[in-house]
PDB file of N, CA and C in Angstrom:
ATOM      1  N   UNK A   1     288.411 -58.509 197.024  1.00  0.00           N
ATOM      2  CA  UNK A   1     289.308 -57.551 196.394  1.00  0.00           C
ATOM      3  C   UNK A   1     290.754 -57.881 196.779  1.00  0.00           C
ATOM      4  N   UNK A   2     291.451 -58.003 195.680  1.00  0.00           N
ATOM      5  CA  UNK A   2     293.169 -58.003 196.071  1.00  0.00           C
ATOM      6  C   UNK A   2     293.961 -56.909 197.094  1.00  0.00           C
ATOM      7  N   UNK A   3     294.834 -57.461 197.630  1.00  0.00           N
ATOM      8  CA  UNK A   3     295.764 -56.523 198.228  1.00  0.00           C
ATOM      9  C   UNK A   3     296.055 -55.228 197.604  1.00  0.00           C
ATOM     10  N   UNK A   4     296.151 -54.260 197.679  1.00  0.00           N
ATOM     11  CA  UNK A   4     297.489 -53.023 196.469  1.00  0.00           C
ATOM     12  C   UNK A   4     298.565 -53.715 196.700  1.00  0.00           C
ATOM     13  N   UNK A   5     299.198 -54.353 197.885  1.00  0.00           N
ATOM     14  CA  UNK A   5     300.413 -55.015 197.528  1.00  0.00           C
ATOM     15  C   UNK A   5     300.868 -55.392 198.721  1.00  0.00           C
ATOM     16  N   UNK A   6     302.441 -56.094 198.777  1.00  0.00           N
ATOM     17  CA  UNK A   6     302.573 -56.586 200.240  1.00  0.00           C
ATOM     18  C   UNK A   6     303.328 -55.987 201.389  1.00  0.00           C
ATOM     19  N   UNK A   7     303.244 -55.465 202.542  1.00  0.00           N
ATOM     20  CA  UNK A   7     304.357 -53.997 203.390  1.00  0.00           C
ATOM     21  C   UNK A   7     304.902 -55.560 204.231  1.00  0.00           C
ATOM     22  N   UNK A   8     305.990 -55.115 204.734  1.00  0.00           N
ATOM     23  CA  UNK A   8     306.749 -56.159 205.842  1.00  0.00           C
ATOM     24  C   UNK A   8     306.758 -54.576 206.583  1.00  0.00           C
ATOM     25  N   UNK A   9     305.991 -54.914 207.698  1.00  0.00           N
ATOM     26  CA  UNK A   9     306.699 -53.700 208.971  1.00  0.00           C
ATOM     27  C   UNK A   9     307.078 -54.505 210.073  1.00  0.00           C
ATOM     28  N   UNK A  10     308.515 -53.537 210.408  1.00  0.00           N
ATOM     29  CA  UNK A  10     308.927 -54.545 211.506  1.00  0.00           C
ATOM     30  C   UNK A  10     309.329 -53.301 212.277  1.00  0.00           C
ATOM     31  N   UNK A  11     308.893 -53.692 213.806  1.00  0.00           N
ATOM     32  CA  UNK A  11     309.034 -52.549 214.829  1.00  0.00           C
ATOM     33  C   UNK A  11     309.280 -53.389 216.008  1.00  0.00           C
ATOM     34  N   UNK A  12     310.082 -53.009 217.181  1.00  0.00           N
ATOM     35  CA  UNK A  12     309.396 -53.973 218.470  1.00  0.00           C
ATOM     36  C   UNK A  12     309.049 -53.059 219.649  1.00  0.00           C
ATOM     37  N   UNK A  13     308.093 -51.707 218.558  1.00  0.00           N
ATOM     38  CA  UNK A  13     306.800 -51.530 219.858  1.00  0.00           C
ATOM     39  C   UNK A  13     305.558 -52.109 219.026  1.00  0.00           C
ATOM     40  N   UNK A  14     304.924 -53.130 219.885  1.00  0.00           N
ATOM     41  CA  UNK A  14     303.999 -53.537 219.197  1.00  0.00           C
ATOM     42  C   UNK A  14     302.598 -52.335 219.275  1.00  0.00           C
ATOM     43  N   UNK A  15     302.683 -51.253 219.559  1.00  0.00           N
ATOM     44  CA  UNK A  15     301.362 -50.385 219.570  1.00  0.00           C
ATOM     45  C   UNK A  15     301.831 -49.809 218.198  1.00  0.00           C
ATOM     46  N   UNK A  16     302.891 -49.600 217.404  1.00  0.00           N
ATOM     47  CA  UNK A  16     303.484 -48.952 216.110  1.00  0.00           C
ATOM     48  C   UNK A  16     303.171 -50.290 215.491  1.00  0.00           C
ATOM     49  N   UNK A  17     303.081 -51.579 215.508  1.00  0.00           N
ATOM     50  CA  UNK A  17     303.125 -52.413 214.554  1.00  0.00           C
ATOM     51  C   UNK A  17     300.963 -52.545 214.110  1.00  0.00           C
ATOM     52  N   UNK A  18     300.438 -52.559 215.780  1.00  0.00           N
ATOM     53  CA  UNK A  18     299.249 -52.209 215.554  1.00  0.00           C
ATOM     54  C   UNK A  18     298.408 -50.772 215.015  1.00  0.00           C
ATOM     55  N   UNK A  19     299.013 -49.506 215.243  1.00  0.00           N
ATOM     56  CA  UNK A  19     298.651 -48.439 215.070  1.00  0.00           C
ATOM     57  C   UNK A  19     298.780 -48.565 213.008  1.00  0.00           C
ATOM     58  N   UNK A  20     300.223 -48.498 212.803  1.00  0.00           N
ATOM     59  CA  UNK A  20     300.619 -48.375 211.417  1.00  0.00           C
ATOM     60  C   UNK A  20     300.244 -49.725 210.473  1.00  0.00           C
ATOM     61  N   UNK A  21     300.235 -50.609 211.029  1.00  0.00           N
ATOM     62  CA  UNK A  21     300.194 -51.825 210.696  1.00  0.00           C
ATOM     63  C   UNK A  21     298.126 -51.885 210.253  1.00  0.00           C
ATOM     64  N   UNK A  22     297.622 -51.754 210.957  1.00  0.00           N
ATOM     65  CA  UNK A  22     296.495 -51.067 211.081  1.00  0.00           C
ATOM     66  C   UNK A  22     295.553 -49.771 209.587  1.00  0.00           C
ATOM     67  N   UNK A  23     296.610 -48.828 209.623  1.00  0.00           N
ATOM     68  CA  UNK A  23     296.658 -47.839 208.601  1.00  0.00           C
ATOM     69  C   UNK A  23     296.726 -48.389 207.443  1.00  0.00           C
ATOM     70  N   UNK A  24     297.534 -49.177 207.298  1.00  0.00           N
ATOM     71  CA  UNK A  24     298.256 -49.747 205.835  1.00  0.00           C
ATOM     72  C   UNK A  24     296.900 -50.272 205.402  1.00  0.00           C
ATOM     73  N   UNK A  25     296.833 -51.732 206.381  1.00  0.00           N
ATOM     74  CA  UNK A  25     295.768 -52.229 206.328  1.00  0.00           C
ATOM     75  C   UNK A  25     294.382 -51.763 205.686  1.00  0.00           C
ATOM     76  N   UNK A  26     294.062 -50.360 206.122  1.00  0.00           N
ATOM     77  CA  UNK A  26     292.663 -49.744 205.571  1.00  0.00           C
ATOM     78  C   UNK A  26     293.043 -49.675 204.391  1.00  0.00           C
ATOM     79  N   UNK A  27     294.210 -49.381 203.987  1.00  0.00           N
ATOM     80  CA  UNK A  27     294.092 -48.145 202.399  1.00  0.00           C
ATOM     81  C   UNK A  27     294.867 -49.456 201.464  1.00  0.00           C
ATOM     82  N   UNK A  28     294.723 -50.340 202.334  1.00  0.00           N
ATOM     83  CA  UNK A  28     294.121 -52.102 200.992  1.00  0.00           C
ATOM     84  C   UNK A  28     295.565 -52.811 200.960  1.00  0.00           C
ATOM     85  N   UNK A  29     296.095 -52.698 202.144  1.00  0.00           N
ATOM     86  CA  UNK A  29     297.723 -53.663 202.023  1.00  0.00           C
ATOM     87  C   UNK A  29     297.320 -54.907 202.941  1.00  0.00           C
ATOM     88  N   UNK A  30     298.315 -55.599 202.212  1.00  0.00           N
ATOM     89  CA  UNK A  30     298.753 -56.559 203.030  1.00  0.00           C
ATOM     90  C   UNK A  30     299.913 -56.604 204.101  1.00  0.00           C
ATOM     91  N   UNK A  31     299.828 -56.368 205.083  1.00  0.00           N
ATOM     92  CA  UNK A  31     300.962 -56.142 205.924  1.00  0.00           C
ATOM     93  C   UNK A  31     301.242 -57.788 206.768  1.00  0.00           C
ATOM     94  N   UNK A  32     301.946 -57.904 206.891  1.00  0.00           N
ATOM     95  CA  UNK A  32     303.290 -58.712 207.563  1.00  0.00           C
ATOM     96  C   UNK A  32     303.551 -58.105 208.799  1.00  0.00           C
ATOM     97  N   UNK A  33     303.697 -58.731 210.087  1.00  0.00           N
ATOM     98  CA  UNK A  33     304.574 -57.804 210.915  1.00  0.00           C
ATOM     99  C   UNK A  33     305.802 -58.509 211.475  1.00  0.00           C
ATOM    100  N   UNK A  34     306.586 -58.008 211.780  1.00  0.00           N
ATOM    101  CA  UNK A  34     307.895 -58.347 212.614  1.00  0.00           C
ATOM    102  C   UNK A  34     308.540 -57.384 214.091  1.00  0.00           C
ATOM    103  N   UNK A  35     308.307 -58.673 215.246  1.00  0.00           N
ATOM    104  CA  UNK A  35     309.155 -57.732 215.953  1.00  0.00           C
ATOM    105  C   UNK A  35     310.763 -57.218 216.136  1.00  0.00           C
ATOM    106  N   UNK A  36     311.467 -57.872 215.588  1.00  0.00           N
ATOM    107  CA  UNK A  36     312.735 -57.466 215.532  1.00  0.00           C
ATOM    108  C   UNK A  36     313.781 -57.723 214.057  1.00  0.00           C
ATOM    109  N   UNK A  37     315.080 -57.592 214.036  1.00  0.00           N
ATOM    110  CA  UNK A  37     315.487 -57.372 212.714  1.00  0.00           C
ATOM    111  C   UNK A  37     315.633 -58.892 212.583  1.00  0.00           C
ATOM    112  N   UNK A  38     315.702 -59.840 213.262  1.00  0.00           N
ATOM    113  CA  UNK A  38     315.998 -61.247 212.831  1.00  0.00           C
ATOM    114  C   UNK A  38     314.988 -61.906 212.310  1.00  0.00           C
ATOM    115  N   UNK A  39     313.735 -61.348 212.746  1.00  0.00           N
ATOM    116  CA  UNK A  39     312.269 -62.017 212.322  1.00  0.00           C
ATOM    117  C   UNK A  39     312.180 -61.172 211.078  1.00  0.00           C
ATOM    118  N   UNK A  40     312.536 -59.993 211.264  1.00  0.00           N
ATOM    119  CA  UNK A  40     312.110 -59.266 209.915  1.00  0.00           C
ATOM    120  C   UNK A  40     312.591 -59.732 208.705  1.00  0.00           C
ATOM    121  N   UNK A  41     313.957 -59.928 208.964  1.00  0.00           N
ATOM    122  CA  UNK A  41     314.589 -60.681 207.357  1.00  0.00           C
ATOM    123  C   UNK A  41     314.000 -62.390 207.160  1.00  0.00           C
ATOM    124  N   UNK A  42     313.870 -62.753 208.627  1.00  0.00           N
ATOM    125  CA  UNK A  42     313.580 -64.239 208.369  1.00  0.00           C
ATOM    126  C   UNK A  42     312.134 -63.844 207.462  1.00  0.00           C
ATOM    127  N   UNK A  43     310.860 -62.933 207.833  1.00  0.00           N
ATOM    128  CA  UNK A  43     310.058 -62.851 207.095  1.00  0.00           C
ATOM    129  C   UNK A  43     310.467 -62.313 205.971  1.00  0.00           C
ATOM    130  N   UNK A  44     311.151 -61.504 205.470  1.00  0.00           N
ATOM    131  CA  UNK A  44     311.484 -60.597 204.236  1.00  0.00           C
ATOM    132  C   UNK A  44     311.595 -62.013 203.525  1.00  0.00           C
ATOM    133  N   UNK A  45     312.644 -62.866 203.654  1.00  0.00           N
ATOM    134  CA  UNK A  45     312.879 -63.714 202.605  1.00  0.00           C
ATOM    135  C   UNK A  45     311.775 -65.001 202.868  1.00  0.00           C
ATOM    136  N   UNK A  46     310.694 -65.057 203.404  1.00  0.00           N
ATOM    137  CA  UNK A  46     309.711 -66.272 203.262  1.00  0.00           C
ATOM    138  C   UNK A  46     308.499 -65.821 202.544  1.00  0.00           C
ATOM    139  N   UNK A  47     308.467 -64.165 202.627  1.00  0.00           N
ATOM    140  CA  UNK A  47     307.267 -63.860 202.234  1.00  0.00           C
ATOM    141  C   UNK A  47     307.124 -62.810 201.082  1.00  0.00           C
ATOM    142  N   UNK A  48     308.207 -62.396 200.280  1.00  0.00           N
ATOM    143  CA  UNK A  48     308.745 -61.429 199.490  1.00  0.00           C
ATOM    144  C   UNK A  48     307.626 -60.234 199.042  1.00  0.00           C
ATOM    145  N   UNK A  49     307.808 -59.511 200.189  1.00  0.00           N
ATOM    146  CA  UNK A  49     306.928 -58.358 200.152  1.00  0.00           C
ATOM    147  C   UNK A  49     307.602 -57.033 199.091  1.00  0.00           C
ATOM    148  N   UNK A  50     306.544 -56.350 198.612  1.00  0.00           N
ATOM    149  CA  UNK A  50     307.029 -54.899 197.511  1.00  0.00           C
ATOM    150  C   UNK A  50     307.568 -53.993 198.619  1.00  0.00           C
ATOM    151  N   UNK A  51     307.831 -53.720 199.959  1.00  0.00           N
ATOM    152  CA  UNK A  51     307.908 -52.993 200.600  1.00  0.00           C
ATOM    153  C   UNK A  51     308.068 -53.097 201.981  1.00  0.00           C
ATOM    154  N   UNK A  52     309.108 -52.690 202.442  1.00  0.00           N
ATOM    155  CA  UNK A  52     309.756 -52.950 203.960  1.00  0.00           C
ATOM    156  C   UNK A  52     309.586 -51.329 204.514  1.00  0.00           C
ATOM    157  N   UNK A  53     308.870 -51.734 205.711  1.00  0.00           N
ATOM    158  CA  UNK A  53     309.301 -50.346 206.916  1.00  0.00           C
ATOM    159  C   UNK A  53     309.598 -51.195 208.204  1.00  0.00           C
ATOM    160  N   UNK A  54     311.033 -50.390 208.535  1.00  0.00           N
ATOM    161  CA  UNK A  54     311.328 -50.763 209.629  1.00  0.00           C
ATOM    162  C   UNK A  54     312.168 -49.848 210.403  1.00  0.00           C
ATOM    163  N   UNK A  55     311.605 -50.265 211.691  1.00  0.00           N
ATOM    164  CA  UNK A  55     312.368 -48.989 212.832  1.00  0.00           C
ATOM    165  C   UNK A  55     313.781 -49.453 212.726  1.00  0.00           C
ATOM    166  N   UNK A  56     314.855 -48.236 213.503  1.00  0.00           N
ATOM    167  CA  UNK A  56     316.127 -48.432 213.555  1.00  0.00           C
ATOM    168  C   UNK A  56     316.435 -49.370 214.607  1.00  0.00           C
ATOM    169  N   UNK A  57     315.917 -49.004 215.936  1.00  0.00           N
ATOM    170  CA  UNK A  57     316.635 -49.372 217.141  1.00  0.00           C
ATOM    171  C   UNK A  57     315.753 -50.579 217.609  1.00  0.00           C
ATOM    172  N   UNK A  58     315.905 -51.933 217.213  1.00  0.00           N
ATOM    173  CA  UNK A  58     315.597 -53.025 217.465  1.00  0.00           C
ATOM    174  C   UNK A  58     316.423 -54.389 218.277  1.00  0.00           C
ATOM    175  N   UNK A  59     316.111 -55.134 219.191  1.00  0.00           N
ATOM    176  CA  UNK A  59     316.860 -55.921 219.573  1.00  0.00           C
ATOM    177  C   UNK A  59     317.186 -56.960 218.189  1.00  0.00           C
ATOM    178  N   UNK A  60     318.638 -57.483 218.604  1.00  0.00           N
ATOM    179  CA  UNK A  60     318.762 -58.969 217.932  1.00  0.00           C
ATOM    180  C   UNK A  60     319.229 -58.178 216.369  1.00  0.00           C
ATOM    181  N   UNK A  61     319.388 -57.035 215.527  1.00  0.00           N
ATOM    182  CA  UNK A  61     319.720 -56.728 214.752  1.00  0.00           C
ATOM    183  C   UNK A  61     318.749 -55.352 214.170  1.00  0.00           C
ATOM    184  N   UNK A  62     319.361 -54.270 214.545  1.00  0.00           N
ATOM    185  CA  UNK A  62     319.154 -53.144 213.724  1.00  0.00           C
ATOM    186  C   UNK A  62     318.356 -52.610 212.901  1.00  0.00           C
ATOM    187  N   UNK A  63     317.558 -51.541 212.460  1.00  0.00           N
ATOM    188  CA  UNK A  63     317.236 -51.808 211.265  1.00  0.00           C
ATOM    189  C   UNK A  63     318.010 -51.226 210.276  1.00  0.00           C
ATOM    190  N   UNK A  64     319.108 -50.377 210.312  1.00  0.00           N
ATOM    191  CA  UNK A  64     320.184 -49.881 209.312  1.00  0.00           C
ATOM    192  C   UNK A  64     320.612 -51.208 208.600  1.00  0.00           C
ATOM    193  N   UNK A  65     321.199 -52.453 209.376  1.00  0.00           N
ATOM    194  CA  UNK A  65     322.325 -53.276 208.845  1.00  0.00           C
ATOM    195  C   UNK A  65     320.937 -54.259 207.926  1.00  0.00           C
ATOM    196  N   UNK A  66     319.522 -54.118 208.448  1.00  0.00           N
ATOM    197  CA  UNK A  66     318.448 -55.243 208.355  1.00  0.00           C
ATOM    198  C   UNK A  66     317.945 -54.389 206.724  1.00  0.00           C
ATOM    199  N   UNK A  67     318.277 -53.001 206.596  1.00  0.00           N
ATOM    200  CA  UNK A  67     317.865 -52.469 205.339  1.00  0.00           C
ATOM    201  C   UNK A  67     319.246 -52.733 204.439  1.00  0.00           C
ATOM    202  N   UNK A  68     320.342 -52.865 204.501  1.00  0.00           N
ATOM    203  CA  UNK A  68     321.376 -53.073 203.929  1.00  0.00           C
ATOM    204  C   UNK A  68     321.670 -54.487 203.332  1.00  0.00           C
ATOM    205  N   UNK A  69     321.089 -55.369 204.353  1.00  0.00           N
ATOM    206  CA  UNK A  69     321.346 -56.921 203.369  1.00  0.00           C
ATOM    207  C   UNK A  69     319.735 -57.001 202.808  1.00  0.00           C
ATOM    208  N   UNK A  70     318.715 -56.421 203.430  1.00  0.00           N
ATOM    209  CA  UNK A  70     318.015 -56.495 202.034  1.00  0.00           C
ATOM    210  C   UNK A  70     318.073 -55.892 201.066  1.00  0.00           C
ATOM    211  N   UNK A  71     318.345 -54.790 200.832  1.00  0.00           N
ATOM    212  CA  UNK A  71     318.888 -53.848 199.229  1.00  0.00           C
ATOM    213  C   UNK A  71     319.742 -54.863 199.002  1.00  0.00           C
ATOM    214  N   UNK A  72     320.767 -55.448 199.537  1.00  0.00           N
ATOM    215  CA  UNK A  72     321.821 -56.592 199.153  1.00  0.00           C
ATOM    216  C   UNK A  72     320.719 -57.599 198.531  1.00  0.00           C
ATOM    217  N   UNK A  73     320.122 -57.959 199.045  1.00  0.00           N
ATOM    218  CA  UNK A  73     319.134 -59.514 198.873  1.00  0.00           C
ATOM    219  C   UNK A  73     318.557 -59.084 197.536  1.00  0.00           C
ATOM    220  N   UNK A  74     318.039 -58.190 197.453  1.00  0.00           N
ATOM    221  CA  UNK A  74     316.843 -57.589 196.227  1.00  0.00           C
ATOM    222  C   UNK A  74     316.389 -55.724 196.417  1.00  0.00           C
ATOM    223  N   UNK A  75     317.449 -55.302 195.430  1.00  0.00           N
ATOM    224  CA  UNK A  75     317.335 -54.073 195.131  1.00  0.00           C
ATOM    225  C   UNK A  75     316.336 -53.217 195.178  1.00  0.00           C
ATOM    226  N   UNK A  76     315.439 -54.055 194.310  1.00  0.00           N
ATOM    227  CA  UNK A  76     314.428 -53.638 193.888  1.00  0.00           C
ATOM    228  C   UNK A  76     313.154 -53.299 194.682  1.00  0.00           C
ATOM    229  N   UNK A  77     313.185 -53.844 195.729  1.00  0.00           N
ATOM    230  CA  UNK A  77     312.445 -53.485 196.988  1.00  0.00           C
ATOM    231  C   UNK A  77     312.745 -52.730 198.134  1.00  0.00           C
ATOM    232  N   UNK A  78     311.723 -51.210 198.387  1.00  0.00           N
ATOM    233  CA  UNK A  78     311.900 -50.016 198.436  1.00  0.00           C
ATOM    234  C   UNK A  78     311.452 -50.313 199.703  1.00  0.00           C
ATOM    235  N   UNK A  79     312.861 -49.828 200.872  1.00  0.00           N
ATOM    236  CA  UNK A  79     313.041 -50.054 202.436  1.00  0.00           C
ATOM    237  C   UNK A  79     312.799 -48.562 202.824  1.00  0.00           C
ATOM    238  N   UNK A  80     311.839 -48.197 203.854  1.00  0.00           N
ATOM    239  CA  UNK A  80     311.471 -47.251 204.857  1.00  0.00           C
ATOM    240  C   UNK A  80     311.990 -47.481 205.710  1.00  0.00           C
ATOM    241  N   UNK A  81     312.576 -46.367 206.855  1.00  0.00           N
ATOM    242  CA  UNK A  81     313.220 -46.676 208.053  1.00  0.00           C
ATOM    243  C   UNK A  81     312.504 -45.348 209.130  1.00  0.00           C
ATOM    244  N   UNK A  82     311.742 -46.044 209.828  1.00  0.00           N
ATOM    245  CA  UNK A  82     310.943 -45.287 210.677  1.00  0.00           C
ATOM    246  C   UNK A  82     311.513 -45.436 211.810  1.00  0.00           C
ATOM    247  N   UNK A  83     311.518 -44.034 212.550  1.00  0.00           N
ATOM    248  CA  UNK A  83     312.493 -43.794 214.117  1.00  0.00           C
ATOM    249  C   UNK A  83     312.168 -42.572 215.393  1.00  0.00           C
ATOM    250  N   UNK A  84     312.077 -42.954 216.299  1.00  0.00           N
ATOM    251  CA  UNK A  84     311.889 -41.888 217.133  1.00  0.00           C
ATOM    252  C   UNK A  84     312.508 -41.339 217.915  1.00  0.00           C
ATOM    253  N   UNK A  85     314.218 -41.897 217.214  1.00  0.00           N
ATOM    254  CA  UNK A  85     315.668 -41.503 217.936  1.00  0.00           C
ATOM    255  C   UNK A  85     316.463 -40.822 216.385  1.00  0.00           C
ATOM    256  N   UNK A  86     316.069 -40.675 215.362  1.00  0.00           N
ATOM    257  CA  UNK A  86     316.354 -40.346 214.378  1.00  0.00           C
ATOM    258  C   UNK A  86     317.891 -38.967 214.310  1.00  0.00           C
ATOM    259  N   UNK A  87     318.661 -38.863 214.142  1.00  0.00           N
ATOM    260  CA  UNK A  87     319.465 -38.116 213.835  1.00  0.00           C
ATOM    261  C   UNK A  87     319.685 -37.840 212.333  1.00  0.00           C
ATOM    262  N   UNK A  88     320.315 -36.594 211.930  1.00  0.00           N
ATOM    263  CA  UNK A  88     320.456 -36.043 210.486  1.00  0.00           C
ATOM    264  C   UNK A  88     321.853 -37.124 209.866  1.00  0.00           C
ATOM    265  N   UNK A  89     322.770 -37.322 211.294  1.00  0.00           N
ATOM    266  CA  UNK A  89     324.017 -38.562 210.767  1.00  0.00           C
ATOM    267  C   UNK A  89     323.336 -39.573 210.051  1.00  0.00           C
ATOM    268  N   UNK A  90     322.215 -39.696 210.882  1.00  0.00           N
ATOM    269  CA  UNK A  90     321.731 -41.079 210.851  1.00  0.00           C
ATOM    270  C   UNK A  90     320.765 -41.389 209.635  1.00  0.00           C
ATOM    271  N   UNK A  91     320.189 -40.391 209.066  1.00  0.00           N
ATOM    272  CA  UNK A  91     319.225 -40.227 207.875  1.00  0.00           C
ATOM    273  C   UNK A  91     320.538 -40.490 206.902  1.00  0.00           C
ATOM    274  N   UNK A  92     321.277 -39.626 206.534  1.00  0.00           N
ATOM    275  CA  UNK A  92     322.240 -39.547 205.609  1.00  0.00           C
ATOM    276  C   UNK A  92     322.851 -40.899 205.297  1.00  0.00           C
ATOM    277  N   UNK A  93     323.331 -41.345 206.554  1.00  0.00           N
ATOM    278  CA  UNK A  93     323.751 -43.009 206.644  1.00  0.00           C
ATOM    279  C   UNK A  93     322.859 -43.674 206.104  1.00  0.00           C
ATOM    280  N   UNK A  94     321.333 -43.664 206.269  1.00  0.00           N
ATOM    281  CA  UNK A  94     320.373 -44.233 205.849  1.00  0.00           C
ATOM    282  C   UNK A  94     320.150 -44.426 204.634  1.00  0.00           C
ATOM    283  N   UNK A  95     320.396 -42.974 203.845  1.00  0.00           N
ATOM    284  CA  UNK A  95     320.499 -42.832 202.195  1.00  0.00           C
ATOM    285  C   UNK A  95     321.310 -43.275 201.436  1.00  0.00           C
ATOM    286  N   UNK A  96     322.605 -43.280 202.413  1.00  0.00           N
ATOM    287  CA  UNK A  96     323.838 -43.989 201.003  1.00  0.00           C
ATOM    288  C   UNK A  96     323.487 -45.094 201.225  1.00  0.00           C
ATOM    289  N   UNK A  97     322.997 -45.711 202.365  1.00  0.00           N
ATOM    290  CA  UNK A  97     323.010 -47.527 202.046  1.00  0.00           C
ATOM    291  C   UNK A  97     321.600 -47.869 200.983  1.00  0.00           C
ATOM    292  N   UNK A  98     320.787 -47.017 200.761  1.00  0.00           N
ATOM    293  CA  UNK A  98     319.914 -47.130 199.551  1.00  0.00           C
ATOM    294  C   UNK A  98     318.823 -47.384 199.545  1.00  0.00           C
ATOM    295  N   UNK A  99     318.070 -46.911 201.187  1.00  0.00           N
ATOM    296  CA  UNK A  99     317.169 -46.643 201.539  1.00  0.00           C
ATOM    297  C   UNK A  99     316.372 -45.542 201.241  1.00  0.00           C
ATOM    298  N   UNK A 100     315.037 -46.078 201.103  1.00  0.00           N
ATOM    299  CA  UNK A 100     314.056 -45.090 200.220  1.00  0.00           C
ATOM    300  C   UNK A 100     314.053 -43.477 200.379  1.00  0.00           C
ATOM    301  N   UNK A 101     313.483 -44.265 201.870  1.00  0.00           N
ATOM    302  CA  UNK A 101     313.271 -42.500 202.956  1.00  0.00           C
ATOM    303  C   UNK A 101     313.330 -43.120 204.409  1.00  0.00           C
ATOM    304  N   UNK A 102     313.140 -42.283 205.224  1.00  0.00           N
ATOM    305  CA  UNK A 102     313.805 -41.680 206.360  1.00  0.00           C
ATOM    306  C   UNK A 102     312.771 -41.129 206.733  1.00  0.00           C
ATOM    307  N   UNK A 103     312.044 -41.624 207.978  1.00  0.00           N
ATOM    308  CA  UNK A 103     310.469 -40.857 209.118  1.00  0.00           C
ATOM    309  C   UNK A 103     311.065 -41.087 209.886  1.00  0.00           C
ATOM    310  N   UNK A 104     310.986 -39.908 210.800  1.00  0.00           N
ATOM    311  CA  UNK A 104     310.729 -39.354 211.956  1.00  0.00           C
ATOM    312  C   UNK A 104     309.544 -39.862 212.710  1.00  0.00           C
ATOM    313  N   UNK A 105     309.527 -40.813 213.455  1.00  0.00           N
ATOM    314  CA  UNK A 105     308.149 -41.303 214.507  1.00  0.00           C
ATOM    315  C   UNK A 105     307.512 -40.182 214.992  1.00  0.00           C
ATOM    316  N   UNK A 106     306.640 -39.298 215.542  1.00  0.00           N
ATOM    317  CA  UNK A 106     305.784 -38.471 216.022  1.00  0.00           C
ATOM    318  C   UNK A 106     306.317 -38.372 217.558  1.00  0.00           C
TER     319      UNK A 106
END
């Protein structure tokens, strides 16, 4: 059976890349993982996934600036930004740069 389609998650706690990464997995994705924002774009552009989630607070590059040159790179692919330092500044910031949605980590 085919994928439903392809997720890039990039986190660098790897128990969120296994826990969620994991989830996706059952309900028929193909997931990608990345630990930080430099691997994440290096994967974003080798492996052109329908769908990016990625945490904010990552070494080596962000995930705010890492969702911003990909909406730059290709619009059309709908960036999640998952966080467990999340602020309402920081959601809002999240939205004008043209990010999907905005989670709150547990």
């Amino acid at each position: 059976m085919a994928a439903r389609g392809k997720i890039l998650l990039i986190d660098d706690e790897i128990l969120v890349r296994e826990e969620l990464g994991g989830l996706l997995v059952d309900e028929g994705f193909e997931v990608i993982t990345g630990a930080d924002g430099e691997e994440g774009l290096n994967l974003f552009r080798s492996n052109t996934p329908e769908m990016v989630i990625t945490d904010v607070r990552m070494p080596r590059r962000d995930g705010l600036s890492l969702a911003i040159t990909i909406r730059n790179e290709d619009p059309s692919v709908p960036v999640t930004i998952i966080t467990g330092h999340g602020t309402e500044t920081m959601a809002i910031e999240a939205l004008r740069a043209g990010v999907t949605d905005f989670i709150k980590k547990p």
